[in-house]
C-alpha atoms as a PDB file:
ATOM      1  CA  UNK A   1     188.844  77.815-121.021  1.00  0.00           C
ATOM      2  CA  UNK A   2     188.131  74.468-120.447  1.00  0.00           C
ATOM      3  CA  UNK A   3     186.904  73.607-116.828  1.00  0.00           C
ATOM      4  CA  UNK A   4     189.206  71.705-114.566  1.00  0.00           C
ATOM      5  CA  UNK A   5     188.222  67.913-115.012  1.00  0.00           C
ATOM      6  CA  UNK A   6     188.030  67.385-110.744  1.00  0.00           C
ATOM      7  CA  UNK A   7     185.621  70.138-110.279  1.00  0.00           C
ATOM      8  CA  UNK A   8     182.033  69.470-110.255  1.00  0.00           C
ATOM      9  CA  UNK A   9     180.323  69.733-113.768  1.00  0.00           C
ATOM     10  CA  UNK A  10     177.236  72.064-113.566  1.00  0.00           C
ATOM     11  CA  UNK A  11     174.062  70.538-115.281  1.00  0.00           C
ATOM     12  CA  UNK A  12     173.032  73.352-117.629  1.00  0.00           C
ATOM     13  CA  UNK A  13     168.926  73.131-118.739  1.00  0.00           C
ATOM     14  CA  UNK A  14     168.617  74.876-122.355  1.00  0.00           C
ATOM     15  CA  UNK A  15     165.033  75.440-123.072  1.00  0.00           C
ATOM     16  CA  UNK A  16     164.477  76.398-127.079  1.00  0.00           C
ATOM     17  CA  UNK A  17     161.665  75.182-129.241  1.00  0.00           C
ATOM     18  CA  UNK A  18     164.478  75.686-131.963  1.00  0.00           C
ATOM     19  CA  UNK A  19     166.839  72.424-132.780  1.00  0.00           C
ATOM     20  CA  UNK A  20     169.273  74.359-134.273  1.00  0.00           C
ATOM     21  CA  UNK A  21     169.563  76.593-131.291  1.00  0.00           C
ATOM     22  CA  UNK A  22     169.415  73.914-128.423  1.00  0.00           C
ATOM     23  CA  UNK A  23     172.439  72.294-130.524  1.00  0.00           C
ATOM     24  CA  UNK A  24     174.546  74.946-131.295  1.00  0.00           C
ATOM     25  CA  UNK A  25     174.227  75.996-127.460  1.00  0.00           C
ATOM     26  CA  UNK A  26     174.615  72.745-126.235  1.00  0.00           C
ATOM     27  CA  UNK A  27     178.234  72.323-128.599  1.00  0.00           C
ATOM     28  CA  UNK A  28     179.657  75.008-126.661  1.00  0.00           C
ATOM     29  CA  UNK A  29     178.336  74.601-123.616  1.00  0.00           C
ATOM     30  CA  UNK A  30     179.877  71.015-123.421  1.00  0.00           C
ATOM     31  CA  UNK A  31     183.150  72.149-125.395  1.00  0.00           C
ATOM     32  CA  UNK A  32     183.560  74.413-121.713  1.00  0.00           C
ATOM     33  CA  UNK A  33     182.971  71.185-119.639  1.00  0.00           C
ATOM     34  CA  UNK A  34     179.747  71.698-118.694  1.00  0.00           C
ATOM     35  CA  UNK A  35     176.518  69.284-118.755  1.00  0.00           C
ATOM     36  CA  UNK A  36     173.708  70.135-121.138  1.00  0.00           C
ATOM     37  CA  UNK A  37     170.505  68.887-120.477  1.00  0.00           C
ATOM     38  CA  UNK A  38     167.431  69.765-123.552  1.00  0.00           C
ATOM     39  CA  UNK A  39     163.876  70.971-123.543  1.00  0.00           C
ATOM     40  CA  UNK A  40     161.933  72.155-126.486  1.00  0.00           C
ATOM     41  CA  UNK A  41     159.026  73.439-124.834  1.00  0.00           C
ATOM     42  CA  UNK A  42     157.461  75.069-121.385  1.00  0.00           C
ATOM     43  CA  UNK A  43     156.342  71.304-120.349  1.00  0.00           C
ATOM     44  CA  UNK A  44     159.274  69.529-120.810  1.00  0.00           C
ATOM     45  CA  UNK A  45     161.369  72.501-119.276  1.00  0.00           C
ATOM     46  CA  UNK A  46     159.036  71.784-115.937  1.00  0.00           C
ATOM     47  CA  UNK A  47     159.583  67.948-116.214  1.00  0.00           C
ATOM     48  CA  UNK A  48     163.690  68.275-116.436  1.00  0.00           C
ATOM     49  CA  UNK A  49     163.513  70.828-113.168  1.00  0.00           C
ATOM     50  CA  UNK A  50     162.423  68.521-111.309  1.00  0.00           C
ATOM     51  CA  UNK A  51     163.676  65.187-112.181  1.00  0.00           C
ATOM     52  CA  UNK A  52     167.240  66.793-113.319  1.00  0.00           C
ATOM     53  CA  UNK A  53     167.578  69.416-110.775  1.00  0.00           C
ATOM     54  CA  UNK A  54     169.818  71.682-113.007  1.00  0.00           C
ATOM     55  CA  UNK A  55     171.951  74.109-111.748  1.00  0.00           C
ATOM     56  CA  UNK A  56     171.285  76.964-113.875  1.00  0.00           C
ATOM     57  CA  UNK A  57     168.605  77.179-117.082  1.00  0.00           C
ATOM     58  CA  UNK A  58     168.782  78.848-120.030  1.00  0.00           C
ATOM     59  CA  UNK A  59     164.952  79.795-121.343  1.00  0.00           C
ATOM     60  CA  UNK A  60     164.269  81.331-124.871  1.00  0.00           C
ATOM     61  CA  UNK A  61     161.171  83.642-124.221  1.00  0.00           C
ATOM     62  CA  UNK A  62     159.555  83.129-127.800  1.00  0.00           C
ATOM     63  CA  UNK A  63     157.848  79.464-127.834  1.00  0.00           C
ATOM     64  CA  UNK A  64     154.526  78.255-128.606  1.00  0.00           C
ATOM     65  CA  UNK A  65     151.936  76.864-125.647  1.00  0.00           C
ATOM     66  CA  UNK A  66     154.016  78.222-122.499  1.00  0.00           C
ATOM     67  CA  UNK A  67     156.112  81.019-123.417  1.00  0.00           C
ATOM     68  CA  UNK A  68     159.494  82.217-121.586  1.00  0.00           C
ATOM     69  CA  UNK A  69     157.399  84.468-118.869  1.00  0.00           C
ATOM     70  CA  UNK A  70     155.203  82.111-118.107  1.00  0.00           C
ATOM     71  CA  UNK A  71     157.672  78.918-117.810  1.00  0.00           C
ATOM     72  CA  UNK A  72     159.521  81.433-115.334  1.00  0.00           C
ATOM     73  CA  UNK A  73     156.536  82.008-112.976  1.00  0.00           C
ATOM     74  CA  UNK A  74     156.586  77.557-112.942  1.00  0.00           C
ATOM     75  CA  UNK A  75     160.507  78.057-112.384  1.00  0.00           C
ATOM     76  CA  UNK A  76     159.898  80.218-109.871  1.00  0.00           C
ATOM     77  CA  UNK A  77     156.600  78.765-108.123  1.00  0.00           C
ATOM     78  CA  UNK A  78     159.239  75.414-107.316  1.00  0.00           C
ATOM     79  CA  UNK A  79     163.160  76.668-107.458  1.00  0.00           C
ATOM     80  CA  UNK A  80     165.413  79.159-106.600  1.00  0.00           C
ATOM     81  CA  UNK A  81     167.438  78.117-109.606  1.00  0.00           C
ATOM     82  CA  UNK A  82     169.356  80.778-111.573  1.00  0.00           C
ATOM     83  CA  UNK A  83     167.593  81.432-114.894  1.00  0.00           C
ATOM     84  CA  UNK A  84     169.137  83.397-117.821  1.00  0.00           C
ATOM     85  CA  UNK A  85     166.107  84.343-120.575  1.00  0.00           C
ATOM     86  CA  UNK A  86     167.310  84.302-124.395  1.00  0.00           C
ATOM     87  CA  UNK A  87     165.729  86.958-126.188  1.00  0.00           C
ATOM     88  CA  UNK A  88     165.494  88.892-129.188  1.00  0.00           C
ATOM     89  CA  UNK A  89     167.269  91.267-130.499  1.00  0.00           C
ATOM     90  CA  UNK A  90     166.586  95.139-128.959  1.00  0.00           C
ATOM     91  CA  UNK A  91     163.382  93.817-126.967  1.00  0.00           C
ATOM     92  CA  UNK A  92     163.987  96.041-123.940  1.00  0.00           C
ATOM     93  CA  UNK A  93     160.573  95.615-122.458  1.00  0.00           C
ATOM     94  CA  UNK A  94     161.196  91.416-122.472  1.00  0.00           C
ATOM     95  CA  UNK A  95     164.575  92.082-120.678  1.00  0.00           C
ATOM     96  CA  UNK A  96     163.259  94.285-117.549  1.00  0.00           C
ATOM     97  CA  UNK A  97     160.230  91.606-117.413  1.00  0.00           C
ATOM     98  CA  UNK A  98     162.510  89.105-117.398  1.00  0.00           C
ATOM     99  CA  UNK A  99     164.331  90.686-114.829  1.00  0.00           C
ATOM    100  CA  UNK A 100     161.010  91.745-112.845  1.00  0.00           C
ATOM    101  CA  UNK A 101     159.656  87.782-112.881  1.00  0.00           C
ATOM    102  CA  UNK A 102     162.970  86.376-110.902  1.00  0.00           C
ATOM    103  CA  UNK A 103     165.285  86.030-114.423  1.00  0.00           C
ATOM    104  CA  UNK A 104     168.714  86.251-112.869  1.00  0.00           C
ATOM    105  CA  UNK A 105     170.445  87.687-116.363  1.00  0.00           C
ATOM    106  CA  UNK A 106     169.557  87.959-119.863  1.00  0.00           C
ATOM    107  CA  UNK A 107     171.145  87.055-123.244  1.00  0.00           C
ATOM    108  CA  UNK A 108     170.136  89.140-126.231  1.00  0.00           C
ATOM    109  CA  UNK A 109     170.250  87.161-129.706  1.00  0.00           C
ATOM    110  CA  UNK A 110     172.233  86.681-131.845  1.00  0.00           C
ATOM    111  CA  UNK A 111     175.233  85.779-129.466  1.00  0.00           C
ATOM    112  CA  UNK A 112     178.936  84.515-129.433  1.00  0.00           C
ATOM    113  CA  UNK A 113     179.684  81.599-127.978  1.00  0.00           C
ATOM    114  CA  UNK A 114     181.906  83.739-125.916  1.00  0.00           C
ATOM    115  CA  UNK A 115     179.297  85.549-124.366  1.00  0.00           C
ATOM    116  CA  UNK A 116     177.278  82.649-123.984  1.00  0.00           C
ATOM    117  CA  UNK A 117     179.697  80.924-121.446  1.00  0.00           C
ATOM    118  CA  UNK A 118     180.901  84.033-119.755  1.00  0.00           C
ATOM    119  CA  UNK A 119     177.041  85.132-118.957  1.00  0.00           C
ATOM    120  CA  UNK A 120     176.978  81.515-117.474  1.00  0.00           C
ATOM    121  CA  UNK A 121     179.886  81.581-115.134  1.00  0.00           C
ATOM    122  CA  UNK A 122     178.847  84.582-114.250  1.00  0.00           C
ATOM    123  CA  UNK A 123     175.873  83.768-112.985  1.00  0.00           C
ATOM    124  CA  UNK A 124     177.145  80.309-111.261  1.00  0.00           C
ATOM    125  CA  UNK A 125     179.631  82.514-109.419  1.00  0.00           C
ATOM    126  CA  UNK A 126     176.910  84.919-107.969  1.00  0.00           C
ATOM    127  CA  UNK A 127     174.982  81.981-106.894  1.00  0.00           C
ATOM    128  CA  UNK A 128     177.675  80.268-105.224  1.00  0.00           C
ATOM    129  CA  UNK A 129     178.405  80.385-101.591  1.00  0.00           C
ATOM    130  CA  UNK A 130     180.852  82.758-100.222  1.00  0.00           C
ATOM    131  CA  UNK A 131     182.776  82.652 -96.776  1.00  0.00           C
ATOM    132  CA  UNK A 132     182.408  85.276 -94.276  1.00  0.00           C
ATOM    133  CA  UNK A 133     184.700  85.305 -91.344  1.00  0.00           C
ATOM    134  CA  UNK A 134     182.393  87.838 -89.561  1.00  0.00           C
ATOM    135  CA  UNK A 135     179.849  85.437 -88.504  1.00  0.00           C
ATOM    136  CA  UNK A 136     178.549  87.585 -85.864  1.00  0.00           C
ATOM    137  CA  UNK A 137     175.491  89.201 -86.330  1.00  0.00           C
ATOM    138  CA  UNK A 138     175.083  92.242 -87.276  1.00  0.00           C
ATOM    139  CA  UNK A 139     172.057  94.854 -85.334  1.00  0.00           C
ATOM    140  CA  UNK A 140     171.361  97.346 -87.730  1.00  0.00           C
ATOM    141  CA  UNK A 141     168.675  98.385 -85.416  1.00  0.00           C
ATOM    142  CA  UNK A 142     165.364  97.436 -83.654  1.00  0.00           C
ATOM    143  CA  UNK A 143     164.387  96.407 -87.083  1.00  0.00           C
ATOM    144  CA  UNK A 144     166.724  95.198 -89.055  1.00  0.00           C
ATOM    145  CA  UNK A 145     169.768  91.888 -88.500  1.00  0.00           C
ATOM    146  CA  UNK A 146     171.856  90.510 -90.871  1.00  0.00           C
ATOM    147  CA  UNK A 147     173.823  87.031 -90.086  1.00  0.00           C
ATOM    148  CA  UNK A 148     176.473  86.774 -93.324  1.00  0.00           C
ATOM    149  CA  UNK A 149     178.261  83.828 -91.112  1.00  0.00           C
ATOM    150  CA  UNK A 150     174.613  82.433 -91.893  1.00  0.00           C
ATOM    151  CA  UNK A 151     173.264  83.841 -94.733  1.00  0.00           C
ATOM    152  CA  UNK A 152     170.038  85.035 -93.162  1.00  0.00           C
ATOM    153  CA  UNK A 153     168.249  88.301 -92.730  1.00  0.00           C
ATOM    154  CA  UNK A 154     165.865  89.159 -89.924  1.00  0.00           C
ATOM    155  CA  UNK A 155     163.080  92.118 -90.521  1.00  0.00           C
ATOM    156  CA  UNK A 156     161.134  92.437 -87.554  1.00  0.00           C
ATOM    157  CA  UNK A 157     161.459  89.153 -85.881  1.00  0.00           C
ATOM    158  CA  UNK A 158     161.067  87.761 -89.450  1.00  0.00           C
ATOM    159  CA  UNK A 159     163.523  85.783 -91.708  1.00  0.00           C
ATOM    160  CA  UNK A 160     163.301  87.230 -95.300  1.00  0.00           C
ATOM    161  CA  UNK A 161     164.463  85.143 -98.389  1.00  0.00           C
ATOM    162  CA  UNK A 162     166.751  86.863-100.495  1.00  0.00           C
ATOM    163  CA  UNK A 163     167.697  85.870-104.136  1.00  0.00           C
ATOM    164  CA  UNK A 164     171.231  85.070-104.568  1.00  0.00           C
ATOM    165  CA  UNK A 165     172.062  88.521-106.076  1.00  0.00           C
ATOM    166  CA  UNK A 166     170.067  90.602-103.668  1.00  0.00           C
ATOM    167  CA  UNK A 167     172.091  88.570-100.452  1.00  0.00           C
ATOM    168  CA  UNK A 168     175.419  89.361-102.606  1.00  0.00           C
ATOM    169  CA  UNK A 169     174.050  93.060-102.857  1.00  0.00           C
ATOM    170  CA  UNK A 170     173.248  94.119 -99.671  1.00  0.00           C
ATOM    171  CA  UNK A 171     176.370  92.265 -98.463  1.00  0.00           C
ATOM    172  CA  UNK A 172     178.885  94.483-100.297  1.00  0.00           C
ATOM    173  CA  UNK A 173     176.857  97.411 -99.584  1.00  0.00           C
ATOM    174  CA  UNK A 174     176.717  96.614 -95.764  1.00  0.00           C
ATOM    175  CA  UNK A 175     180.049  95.796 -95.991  1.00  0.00           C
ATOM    176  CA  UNK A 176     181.126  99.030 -97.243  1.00  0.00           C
ATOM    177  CA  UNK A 177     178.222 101.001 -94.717  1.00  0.00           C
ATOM    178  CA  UNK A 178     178.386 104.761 -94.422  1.00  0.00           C
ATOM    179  CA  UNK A 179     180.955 105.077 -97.886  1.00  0.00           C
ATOM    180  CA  UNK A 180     179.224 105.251-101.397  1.00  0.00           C
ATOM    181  CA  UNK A 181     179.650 102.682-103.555  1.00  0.00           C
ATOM    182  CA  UNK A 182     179.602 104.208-107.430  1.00  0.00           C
ATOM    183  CA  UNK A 183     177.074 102.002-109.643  1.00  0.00           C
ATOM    184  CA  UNK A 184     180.777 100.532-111.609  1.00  0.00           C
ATOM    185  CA  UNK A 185     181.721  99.531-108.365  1.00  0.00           C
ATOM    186  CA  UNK A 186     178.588  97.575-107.218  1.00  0.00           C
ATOM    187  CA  UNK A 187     178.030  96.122-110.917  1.00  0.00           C
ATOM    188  CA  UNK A 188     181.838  94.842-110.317  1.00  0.00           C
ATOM    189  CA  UNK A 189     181.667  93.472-106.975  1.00  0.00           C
ATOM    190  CA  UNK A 190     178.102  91.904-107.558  1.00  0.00           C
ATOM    191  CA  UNK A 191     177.862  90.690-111.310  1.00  0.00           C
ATOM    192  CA  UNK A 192     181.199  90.860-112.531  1.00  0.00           C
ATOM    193  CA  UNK A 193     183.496  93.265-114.367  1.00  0.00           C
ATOM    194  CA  UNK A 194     181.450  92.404-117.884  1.00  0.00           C
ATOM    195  CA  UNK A 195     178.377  93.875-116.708  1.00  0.00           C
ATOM    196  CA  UNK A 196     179.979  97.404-115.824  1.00  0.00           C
ATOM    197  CA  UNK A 197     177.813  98.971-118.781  1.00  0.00           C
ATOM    198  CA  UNK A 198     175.115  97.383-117.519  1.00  0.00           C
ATOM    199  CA  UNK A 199     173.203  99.579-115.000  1.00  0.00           C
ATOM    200  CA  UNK A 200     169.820  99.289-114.986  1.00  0.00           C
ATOM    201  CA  UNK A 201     170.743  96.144-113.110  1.00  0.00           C
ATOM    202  CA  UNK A 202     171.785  98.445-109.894  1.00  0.00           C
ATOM    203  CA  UNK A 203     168.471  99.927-110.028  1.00  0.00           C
ATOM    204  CA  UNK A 204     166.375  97.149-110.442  1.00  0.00           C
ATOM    205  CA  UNK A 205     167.795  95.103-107.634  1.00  0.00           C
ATOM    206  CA  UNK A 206     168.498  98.074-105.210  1.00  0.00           C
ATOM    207  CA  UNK A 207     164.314  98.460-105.949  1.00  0.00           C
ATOM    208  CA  UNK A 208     164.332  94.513-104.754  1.00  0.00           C
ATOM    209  CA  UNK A 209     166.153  94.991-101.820  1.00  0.00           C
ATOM    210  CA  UNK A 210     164.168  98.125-100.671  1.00  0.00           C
ATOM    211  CA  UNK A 211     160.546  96.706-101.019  1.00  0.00           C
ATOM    212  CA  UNK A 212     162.274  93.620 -98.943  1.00  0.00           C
ATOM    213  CA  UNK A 213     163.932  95.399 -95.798  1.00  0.00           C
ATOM    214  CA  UNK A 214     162.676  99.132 -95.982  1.00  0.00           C
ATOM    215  CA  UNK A 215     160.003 100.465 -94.193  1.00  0.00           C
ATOM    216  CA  UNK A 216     159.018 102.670 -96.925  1.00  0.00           C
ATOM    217  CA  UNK A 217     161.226 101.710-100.218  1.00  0.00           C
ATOM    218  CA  UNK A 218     159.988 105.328-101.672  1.00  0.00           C
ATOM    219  CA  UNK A 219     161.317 106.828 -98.678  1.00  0.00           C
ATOM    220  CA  UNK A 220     164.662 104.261 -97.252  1.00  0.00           C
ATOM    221  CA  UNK A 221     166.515 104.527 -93.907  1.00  0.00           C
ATOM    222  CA  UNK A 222     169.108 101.633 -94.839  1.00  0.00           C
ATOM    223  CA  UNK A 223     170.025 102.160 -98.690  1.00  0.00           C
ATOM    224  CA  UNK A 224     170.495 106.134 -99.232  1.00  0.00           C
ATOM    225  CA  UNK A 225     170.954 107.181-102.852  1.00  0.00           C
ATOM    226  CA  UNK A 226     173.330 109.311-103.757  1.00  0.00           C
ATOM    227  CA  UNK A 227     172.404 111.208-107.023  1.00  0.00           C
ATOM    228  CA  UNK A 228     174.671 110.713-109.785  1.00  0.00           C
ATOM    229  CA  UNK A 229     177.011 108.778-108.043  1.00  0.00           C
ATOM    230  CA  UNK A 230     175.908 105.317-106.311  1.00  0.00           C
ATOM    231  CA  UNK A 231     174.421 103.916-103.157  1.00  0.00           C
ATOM    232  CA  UNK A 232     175.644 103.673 -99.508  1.00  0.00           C
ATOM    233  CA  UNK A 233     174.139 101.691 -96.632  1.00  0.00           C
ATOM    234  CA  UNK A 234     173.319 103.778 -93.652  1.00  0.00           C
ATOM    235  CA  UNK A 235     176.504 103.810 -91.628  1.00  0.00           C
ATOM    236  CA  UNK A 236     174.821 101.765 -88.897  1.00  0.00           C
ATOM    237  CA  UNK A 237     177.884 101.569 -86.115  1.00  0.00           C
ATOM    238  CA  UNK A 238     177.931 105.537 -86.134  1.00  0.00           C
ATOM    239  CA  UNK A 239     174.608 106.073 -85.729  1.00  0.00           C
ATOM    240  CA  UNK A 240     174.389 103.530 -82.622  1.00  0.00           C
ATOM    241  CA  UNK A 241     176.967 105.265 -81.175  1.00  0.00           C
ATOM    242  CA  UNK A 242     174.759 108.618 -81.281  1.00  0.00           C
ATOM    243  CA  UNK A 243     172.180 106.418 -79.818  1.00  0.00           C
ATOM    244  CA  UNK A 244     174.155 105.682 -76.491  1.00  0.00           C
ATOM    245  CA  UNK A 245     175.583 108.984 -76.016  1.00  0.00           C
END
């Protein structure tokens, strides 16, 4: 589906010491409407960060001098920008690194075009701004406020930067406080309904959020497992009222 020709294009970075790969992703990319900009190694990929500012990159972890991992860290050092790592077939321990280093998503080779662009958009649409009509903030307790109307979370006195998919995490889950949301559920309302056999990425960022806003992630007061099933946010309202009775 061809983006609509008002909308803004997104600037797409594809870093690839492979040609071949750079143009074959680049032919698609642009076939979908969006703007392809190249790099062929870790330097170059730095350079085009900055002077392009890109709105999402696409890094291949297997390249001489600076390889995927450590281009990340750079990415990561300057920009919030979403990443996607390319990598090779059944390379599990790449994927969770990826994750682990600030990667956003992951793309296993060989791919469709198809999946190509709907891993994309995917990613664009977590990253982009959603409205909240509840602007208010939001006391979870002594510790712990959340402005949505803002997009800012306070940990004892302190604002805490979230990632894009942790602030679109703990949103839905605070959203839905005191029910349990099953790991389909979350996968849909945070990545997307492709990702719903995906998750290891529940864990992984529910591990984020907990080392960011618990007192003790190995022992949480805000995000309560519930084996088997899911995760539910501590049903904050309820337990004030217990508080002031």
């Amino acid at each position: 589906m061809m983006l609509e020709s008002s909308a803004r294009k997104y600037r797409i970075l594809v870093v690839d010491d492979e040609k071949r790969m750079v143009g074959f992703i680049r032919l698609n990319l642009e076939h979908d409407g969006f703007e392809v900009i190249e790099a062929f190694n870790g330097a170059q990929a730095i350079e085009r960060l900055r002077d392009s500012l890109p709105d999402l990159i696409l890094l291949d972890i297997m390249m001489p001098d600076l390889d995927g991992f450590e281009v990340l860290r750079m990415v990561r050092e300057a920009s919030a920008v979403p990443v996607i790592m390319l990598t090779a077939k059944g390379e599990e321990n790449d994927k969770v690194r990826g994750l682990e280093l600030g990667a956003d998503d992951y793309v296993t080779k060989p791919f469709s075009p198809r999946e190509l662009v709907s891993r994309v958009r995917a990613v664009l649409r977590r990253g982009t701004a959603f409205d909240d009509k509840d602007s208010d903030r939001i006391e979870v307790d002594e510790r712990l406020q959340l402005d949505f109307g803002r997009h800012e979370v306070w940990v004892d006195g302190k604002l805490i930067k979230l990632r894009p998919t942790e602030y679109r995490l703990l949103y839905h889950l605070v959203k839905n406080a005191g029910w349990v949301l099953t790991h389909d559920q979350i996968l849909t309302k945070v990545w997307g309904y492709e990702y719903r056999n995906e998750p290891h990425y529940v864990r992984l960022y529910i591990n984020y959020l907990r080392k960011k806003i618990e007192v003790d992630p190995a022992d949480p007061r805000y995000i309560l497992t519930e084996r088997g099933v899911g995760y539910r946010f501590i049903d904050y309202k309820r337990e004030a009222g217990k508080a002031s009775s």
